[in-house]
C-alpha atoms as a PDB file:
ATOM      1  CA  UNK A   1     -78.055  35.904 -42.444  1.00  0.00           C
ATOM      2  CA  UNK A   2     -81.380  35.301 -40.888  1.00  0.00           C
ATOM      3  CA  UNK A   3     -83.414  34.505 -43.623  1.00  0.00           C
ATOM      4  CA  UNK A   4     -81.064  31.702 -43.558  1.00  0.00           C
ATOM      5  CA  UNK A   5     -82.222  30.668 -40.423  1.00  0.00           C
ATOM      6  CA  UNK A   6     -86.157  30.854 -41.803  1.00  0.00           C
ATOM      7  CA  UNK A   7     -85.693  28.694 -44.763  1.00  0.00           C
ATOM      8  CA  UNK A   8     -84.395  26.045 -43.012  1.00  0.00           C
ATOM      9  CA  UNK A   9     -87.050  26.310 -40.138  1.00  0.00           C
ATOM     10  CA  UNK A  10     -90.183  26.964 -42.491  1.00  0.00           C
ATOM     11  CA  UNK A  11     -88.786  23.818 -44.409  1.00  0.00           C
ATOM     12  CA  UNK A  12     -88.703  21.980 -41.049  1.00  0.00           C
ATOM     13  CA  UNK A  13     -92.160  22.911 -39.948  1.00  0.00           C
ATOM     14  CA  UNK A  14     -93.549  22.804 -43.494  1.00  0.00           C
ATOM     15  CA  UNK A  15     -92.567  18.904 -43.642  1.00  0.00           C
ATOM     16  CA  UNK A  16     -93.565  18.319 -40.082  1.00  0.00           C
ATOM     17  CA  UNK A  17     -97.149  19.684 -41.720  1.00  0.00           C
ATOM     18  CA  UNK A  18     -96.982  16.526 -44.196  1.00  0.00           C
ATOM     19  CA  UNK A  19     -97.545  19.748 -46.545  1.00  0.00           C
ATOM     20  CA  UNK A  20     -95.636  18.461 -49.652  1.00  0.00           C
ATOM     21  CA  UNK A  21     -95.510  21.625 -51.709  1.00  0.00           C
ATOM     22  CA  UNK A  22     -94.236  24.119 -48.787  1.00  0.00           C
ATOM     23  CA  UNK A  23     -91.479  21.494 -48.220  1.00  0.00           C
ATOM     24  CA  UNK A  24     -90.430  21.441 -51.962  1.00  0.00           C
ATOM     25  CA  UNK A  25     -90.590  25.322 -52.200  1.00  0.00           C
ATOM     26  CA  UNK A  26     -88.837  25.797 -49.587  1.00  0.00           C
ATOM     27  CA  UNK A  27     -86.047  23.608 -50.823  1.00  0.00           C
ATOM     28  CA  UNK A  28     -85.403  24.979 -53.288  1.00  0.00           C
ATOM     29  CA  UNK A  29     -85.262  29.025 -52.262  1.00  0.00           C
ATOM     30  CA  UNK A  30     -82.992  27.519 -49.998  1.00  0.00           C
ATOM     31  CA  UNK A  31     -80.836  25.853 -52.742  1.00  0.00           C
ATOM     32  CA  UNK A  32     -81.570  28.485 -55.475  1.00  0.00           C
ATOM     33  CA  UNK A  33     -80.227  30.831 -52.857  1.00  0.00           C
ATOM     34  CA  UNK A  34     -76.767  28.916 -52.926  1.00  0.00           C
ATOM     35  CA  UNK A  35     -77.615  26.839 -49.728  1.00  0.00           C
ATOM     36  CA  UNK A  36     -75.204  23.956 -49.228  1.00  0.00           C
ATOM     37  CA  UNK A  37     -76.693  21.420 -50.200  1.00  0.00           C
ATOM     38  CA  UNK A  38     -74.701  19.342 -47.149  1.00  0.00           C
ATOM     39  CA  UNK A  39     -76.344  21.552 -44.710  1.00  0.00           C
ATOM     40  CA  UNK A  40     -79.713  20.970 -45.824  1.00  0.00           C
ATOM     41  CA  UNK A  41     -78.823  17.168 -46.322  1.00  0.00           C
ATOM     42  CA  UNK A  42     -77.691  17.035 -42.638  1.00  0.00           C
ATOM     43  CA  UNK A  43     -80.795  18.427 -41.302  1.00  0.00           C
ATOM     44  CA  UNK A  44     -83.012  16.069 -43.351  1.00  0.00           C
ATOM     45  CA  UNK A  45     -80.539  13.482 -41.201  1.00  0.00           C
ATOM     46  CA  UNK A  46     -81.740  14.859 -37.646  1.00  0.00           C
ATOM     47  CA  UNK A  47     -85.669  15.606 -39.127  1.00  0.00           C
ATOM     48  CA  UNK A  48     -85.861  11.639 -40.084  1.00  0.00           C
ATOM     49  CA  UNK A  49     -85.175  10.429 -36.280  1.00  0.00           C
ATOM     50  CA  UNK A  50     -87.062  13.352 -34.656  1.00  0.00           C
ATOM     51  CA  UNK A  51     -89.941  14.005 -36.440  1.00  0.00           C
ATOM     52  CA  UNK A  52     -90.609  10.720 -38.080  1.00  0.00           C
ATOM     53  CA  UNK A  53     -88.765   8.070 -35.963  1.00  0.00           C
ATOM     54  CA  UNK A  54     -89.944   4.881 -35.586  1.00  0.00           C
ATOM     55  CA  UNK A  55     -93.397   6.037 -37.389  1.00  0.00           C
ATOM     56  CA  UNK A  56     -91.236   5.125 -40.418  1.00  0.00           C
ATOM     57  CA  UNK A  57     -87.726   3.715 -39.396  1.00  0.00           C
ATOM     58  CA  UNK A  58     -86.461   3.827 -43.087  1.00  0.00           C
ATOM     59  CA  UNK A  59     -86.329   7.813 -43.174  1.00  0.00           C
ATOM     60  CA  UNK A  60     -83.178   7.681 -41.724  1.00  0.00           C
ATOM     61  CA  UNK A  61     -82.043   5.465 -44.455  1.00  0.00           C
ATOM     62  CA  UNK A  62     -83.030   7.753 -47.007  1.00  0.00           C
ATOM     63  CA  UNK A  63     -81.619  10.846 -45.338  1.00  0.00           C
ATOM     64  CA  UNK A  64     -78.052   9.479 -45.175  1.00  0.00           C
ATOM     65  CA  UNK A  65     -78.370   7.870 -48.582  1.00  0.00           C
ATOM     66  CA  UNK A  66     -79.814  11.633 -49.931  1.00  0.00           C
ATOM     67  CA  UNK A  67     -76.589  12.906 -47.854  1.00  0.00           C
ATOM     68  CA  UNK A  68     -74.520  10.547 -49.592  1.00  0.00           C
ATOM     69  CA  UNK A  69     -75.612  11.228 -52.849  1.00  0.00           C
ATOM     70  CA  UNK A  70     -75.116  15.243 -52.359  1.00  0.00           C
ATOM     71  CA  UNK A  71     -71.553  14.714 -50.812  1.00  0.00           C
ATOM     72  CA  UNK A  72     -70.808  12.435 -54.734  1.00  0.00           C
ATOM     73  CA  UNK A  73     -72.868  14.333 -56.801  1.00  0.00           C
ATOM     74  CA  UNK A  74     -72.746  17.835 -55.852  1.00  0.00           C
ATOM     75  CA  UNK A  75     -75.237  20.628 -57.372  1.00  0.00           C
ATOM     76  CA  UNK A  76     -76.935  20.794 -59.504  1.00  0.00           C
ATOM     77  CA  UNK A  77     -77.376  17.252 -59.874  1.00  0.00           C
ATOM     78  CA  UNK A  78     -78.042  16.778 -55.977  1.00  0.00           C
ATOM     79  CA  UNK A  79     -80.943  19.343 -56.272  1.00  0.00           C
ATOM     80  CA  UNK A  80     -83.536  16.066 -57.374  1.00  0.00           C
ATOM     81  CA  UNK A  81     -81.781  13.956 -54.249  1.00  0.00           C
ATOM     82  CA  UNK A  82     -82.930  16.627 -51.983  1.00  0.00           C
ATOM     83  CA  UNK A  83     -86.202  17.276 -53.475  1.00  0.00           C
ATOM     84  CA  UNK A  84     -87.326  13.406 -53.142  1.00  0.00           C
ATOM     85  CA  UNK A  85     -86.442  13.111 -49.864  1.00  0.00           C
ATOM     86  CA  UNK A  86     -88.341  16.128 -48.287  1.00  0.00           C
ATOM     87  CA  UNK A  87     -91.197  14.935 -49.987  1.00  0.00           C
ATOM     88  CA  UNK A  88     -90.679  11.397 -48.727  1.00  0.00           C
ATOM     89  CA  UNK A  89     -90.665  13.393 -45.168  1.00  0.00           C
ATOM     90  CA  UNK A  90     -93.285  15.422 -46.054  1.00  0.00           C
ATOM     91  CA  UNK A  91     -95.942  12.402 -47.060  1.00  0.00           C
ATOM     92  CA  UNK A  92     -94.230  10.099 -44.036  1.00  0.00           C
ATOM     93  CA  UNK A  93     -96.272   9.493 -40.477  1.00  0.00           C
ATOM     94  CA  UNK A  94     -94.620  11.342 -37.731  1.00  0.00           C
ATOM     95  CA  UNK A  95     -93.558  10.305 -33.960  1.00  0.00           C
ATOM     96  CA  UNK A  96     -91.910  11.886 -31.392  1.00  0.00           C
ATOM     97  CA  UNK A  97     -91.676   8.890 -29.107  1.00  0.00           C
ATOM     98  CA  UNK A  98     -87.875   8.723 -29.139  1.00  0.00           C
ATOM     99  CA  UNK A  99     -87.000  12.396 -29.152  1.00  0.00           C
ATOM    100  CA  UNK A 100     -89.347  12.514 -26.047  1.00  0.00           C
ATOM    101  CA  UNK A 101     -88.101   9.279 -24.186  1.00  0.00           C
ATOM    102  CA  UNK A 102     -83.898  10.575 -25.023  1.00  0.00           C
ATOM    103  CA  UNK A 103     -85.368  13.740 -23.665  1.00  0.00           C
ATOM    104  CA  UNK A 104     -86.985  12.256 -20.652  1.00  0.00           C
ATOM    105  CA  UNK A 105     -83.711  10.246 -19.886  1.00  0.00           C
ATOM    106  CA  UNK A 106     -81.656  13.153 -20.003  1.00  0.00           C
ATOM    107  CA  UNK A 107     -83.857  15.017 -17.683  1.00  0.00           C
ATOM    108  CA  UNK A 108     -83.183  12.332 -15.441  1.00  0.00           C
ATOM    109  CA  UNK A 109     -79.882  12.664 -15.503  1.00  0.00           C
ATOM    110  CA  UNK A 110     -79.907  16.326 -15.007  1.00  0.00           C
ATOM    111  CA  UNK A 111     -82.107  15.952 -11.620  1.00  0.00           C
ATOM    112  CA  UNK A 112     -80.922  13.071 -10.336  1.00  0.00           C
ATOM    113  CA  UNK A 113     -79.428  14.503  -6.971  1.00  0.00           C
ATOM    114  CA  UNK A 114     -76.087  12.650  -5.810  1.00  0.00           C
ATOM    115  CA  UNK A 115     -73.784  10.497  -7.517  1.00  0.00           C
ATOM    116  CA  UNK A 116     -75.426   8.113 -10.185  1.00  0.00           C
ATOM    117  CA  UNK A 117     -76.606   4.643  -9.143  1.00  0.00           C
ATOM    118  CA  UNK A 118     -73.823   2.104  -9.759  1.00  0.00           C
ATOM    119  CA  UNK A 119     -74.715  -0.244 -12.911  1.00  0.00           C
ATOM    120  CA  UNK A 120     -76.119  -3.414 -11.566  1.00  0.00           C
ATOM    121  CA  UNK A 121     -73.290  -6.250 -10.701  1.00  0.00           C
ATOM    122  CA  UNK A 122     -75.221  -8.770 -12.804  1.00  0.00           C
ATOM    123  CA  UNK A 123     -75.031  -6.067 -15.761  1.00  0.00           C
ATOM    124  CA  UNK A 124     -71.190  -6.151 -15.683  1.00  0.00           C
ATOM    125  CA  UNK A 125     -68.907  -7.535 -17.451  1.00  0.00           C
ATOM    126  CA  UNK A 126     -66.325  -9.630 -15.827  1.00  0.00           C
ATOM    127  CA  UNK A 127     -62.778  -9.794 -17.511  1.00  0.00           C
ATOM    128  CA  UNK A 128     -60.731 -10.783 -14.590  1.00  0.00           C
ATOM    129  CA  UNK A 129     -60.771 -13.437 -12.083  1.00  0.00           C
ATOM    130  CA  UNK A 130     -61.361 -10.334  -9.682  1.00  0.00           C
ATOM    131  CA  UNK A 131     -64.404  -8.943 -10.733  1.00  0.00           C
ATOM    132  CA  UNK A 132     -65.645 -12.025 -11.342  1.00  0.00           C
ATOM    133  CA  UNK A 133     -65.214 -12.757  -7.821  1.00  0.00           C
ATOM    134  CA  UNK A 134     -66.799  -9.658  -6.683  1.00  0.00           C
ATOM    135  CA  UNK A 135     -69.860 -10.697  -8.452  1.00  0.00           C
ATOM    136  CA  UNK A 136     -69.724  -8.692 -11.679  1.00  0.00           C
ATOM    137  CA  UNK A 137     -72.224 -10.719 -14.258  1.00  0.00           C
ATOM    138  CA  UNK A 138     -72.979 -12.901 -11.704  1.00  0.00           C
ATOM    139  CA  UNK A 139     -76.887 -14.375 -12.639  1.00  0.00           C
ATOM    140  CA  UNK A 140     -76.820 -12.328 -15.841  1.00  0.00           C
ATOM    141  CA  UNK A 141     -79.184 -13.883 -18.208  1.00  0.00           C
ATOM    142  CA  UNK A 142     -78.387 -14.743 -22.230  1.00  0.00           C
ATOM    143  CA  UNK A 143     -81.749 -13.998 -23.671  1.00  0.00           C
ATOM    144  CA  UNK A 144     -80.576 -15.502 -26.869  1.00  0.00           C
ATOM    145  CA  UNK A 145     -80.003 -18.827 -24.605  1.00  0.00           C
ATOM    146  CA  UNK A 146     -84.123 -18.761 -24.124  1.00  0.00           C
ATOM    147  CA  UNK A 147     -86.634 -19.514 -26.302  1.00  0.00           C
ATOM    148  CA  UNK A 148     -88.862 -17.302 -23.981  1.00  0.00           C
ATOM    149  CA  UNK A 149     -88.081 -13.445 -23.406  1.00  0.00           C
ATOM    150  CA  UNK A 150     -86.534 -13.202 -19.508  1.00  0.00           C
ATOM    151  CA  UNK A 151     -86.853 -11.611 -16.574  1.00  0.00           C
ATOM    152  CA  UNK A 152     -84.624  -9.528 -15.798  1.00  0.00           C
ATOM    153  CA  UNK A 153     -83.449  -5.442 -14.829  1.00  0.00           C
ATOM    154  CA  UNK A 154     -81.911  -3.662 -16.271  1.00  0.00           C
ATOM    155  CA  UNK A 155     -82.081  -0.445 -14.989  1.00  0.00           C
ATOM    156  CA  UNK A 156     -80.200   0.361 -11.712  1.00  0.00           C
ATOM    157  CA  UNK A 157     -82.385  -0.014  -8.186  1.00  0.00           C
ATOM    158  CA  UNK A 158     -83.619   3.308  -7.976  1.00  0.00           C
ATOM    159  CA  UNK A 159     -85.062   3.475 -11.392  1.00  0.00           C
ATOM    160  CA  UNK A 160     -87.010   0.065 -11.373  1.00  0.00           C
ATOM    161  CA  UNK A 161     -90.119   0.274 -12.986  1.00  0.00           C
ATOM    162  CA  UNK A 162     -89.527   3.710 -14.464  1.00  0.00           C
ATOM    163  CA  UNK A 163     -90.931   4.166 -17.972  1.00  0.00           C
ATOM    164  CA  UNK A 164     -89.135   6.873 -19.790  1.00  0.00           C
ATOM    165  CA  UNK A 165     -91.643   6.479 -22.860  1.00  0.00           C
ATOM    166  CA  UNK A 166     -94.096   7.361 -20.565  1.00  0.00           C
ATOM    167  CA  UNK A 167     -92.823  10.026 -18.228  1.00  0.00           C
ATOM    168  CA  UNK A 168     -93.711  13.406 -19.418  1.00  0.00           C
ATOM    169  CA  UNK A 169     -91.330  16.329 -18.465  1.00  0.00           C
ATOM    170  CA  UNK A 170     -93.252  19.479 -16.502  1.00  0.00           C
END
């Protein structure tokens, strides 16, 4: 029921606190309950990329390798899986960056009045002999070709010189 619903958000919350033992009690009422263990496992999976994200880029690592190690273990075993990886999530840094930028970009999609600029010709790839005549990939820059980082869009006209890490929705 509900209280299913509150476990899993005051475990959420109590992690995004960096408050260690909240996280860990809240585990396990959740699994003492008879939580899935998957379920929880899978949300550990979303909390590593949007609460922690590139604060601490191996989170996700250990939330798929806690997931895997639920999904061949099962409970009770599992239940010490779990337990290190909230507080591994608990004691991590945090950033939102990423959630906020994805979020930004959507935004833009949802705003953007008309149809969507075209991706740039140079952008393209060009498999036949036609679109290779119609320009597709056509001054494209290999960075890997450079010892220097190039110059270059990437982003379509109309969006040159947007930042999305940047933007900040109203």
């Amino acid at each position: 029921g509900e209280e299913h619903y509150n476990c899993i958000s005051a475990l959420h919350k109590s992690m995004r606190g960096s408050d260690e033992n909240a996280s860990l009690y809240w585990l396990a009422r959740m699994l003492e309950g008879g939580e899935d263990p998957l379920y929880v496992a899978r949300r550990l999976v979303r909390f590593a990329s949007e609460d922690i994200g590139l604060a601490d880029p191996l989170a996700l690592t250990q939330a798929v390798a806690a997931y895997q190690g639920c999904h061949f273990i099962g409970m009770p075993e599992c239940e010490v899986i779990l337990a290190q990886c909230v507080v591994y999530f608990a004691r991590a840094p945090k950033s939102i960056e990423v959630y906020r930028a994805y979020g930004n970009v959507k935004e833009c999609l949802r705003t953007h009045k008309g149809p969507l600029p075209p991706v740039p010709l140079h952008l393209r790839n060009a498999p036949t002999r036609l679109m290779k005549n119609l320009g597709y990939g056509k001054g494209y820059k290999y960075n890997p070709m450079y010892k220097e980082p190039v110059q270059q869009d990437y982003l379509p006209e109309e969006l040159k010189g947007t930042d999305f890490f940047k933007e900040r929705k109203t």
